[in-house]
C-alpha atoms as a PDB file:
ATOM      1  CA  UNK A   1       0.000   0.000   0.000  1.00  0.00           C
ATOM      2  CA  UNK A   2       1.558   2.953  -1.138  1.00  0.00           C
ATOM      3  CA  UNK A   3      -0.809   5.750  -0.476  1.00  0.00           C
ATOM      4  CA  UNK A   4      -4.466   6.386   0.715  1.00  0.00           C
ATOM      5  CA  UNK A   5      -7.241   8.735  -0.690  1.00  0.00           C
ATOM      6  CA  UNK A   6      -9.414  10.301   2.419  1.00  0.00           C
ATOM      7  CA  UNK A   7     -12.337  12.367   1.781  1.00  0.00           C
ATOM      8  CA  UNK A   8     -13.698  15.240   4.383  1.00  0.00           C
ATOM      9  CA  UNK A   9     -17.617  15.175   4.199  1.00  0.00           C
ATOM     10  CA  UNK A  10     -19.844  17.644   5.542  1.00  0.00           C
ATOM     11  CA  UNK A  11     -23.902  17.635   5.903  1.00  0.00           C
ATOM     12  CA  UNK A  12     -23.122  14.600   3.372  1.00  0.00           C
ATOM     13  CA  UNK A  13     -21.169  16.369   0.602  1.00  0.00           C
ATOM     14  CA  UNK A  14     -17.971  15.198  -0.092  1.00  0.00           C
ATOM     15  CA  UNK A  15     -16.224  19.542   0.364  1.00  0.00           C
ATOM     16  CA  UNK A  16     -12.216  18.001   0.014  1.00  0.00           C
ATOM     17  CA  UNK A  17      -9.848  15.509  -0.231  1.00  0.00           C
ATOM     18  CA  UNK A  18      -6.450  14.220   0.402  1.00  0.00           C
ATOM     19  CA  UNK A  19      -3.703  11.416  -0.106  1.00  0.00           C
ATOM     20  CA  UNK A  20      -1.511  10.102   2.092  1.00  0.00           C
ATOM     21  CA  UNK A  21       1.596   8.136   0.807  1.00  0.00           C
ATOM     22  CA  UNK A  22       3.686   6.382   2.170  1.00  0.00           C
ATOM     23  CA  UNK A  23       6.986   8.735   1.581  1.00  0.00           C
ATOM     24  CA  UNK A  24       7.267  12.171   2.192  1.00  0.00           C
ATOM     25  CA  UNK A  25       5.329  13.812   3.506  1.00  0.00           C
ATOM     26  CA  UNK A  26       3.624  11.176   5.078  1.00  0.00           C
ATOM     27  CA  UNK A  27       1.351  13.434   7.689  1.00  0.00           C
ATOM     28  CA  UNK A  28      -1.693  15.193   6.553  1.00  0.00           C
ATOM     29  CA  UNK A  29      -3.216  17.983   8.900  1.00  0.00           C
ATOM     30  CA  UNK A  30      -7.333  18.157   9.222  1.00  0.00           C
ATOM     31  CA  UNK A  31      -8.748  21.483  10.382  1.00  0.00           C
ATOM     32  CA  UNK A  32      -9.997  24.678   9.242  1.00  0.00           C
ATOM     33  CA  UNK A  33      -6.381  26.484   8.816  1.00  0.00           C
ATOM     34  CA  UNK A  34      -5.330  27.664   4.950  1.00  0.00           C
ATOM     35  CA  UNK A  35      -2.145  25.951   5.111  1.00  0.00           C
ATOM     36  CA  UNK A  36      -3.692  22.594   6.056  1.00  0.00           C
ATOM     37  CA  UNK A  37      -3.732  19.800   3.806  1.00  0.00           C
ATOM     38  CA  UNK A  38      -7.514  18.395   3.844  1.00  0.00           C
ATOM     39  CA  UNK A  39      -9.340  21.959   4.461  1.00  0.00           C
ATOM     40  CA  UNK A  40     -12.451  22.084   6.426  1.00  0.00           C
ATOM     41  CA  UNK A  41     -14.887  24.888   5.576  1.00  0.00           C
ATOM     42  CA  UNK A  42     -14.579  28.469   7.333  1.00  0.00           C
ATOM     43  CA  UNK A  43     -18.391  28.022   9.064  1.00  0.00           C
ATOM     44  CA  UNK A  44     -17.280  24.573  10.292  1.00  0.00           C
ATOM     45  CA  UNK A  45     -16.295  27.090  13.734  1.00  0.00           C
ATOM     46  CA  UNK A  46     -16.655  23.596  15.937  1.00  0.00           C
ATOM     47  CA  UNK A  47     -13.114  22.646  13.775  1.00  0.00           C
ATOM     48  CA  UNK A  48     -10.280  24.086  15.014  1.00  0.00           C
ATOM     49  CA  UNK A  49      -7.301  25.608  12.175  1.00  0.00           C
ATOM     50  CA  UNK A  50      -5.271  22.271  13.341  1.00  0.00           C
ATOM     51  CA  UNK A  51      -8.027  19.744  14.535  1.00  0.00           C
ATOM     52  CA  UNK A  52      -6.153  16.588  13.733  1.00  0.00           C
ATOM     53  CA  UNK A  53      -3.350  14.884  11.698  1.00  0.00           C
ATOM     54  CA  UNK A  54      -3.216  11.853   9.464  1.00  0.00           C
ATOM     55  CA  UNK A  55       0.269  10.112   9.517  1.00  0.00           C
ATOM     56  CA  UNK A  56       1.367   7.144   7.397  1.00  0.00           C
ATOM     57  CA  UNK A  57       4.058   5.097   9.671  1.00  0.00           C
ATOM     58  CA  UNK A  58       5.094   1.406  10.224  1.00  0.00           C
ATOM     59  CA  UNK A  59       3.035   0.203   7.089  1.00  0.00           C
ATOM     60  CA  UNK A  60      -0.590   2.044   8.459  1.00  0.00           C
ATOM     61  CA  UNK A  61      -2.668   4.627   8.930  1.00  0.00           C
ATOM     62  CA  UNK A  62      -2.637   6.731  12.077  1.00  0.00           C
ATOM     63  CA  UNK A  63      -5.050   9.528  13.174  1.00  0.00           C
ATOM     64  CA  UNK A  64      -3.999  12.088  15.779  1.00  0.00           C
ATOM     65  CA  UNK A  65      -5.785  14.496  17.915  1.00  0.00           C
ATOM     66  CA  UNK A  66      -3.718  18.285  17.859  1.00  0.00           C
ATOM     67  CA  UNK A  67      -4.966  19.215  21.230  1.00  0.00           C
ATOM     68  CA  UNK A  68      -8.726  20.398  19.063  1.00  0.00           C
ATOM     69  CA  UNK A  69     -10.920  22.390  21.114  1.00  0.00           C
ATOM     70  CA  UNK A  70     -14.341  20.158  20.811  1.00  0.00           C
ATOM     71  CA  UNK A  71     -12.306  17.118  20.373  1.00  0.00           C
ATOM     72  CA  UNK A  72     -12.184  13.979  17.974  1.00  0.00           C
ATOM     73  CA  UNK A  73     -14.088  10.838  17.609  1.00  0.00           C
ATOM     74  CA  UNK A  74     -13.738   7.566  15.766  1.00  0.00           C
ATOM     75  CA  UNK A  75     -16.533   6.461  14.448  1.00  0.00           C
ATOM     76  CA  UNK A  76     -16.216   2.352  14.592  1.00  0.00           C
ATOM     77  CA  UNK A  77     -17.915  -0.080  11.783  1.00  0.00           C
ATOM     78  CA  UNK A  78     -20.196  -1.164  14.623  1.00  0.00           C
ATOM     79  CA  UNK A  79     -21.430   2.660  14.697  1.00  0.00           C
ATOM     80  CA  UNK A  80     -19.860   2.963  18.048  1.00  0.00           C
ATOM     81  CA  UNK A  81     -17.328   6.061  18.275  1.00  0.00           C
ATOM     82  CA  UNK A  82     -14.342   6.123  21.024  1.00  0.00           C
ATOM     83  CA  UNK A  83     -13.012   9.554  21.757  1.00  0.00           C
ATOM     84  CA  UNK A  84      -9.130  10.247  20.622  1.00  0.00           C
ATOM     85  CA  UNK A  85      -7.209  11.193  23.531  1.00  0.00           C
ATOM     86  CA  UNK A  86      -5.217  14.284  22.184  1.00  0.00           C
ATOM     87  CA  UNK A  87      -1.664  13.883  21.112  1.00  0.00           C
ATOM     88  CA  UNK A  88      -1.702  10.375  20.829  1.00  0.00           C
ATOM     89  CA  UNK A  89      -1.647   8.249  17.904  1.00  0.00           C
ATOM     90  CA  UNK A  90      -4.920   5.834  16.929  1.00  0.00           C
ATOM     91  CA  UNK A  91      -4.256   2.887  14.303  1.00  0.00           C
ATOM     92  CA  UNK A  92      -7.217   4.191  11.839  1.00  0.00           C
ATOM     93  CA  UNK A  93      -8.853   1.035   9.964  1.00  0.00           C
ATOM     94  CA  UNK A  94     -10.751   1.318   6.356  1.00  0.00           C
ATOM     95  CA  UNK A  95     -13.859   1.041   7.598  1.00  0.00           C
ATOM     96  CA  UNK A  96     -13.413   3.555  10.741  1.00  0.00           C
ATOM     97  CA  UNK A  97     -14.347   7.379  10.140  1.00  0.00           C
ATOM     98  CA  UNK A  98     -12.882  10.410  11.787  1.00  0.00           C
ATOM     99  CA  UNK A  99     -15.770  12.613  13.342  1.00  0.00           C
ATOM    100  CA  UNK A 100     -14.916  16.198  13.644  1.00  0.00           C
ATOM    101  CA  UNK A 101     -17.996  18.217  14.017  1.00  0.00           C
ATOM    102  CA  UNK A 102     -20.699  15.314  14.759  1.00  0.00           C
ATOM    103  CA  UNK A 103     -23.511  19.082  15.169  1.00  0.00           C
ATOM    104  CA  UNK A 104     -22.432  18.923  11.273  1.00  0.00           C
ATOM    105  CA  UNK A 105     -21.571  15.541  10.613  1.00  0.00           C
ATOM    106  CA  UNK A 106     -17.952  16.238   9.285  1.00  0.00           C
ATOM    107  CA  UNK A 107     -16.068  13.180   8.386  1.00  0.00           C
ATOM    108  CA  UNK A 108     -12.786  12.219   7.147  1.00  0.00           C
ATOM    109  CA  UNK A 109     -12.691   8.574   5.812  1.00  0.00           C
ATOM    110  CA  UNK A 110     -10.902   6.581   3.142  1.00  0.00           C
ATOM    111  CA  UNK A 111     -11.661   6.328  -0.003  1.00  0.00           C
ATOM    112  CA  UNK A 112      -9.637   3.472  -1.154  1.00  0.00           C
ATOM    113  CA  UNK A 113      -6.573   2.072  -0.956  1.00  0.00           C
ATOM    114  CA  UNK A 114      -3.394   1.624  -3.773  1.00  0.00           C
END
């Protein structure tokens, strides 16, 4: 697997996405800042400029909290979600989905893989 599409959904409507590889850079940044890489709309006010980081390491996906002020949620297959603790690193799976704004329903998830 050398790199991963993620899409950032809002109200349903696919707004952005991003790919991760596997080399350089290998982090992605989620939040509402204009130098992030997977760019949250200006209204979203619930997602902070930095709300969270995708980083490819060790041969997976990993999603980080950056300290957000409403926090970040995994939302499991099961439809159970698991709050991240900020600053550490989650293993994200395929099927899991990074809430951001649940008010809005803003969602990062993967696409598919390559």
């Amino acid at each position: 697997r050398s790199s991963d599409l993620f899409a950032l959904t809002v109200d349903g409507a696919e707004v952005a996405q991003c790919r991760l590889s596997a080399g350089a850079p290998g982090v992605v940044v989620i939040g509402r800042g204009s130098h992030v890489g997977l760019r949250c709309p200006g209204a979203l006010a619930e997602v902070s400029r930095e709300h969270a980081e995708l980083t490819f390491a060790d041969g997976r996906v990993w999603v980080e909290d950056k300290h957000s002020a409403n926090g970040t949620w995994l939302r499991l297959p099961d439809g159970t979600t698991q709050r991240l603790v900020p600053g550490e690193l989650c293993p994200l799976a395929p099927e899991d989905a990074i809430v951001l704004d649940e008010a809005r329903r803003a969602t990062v998830t993967q696409l598919r893989a390559q």
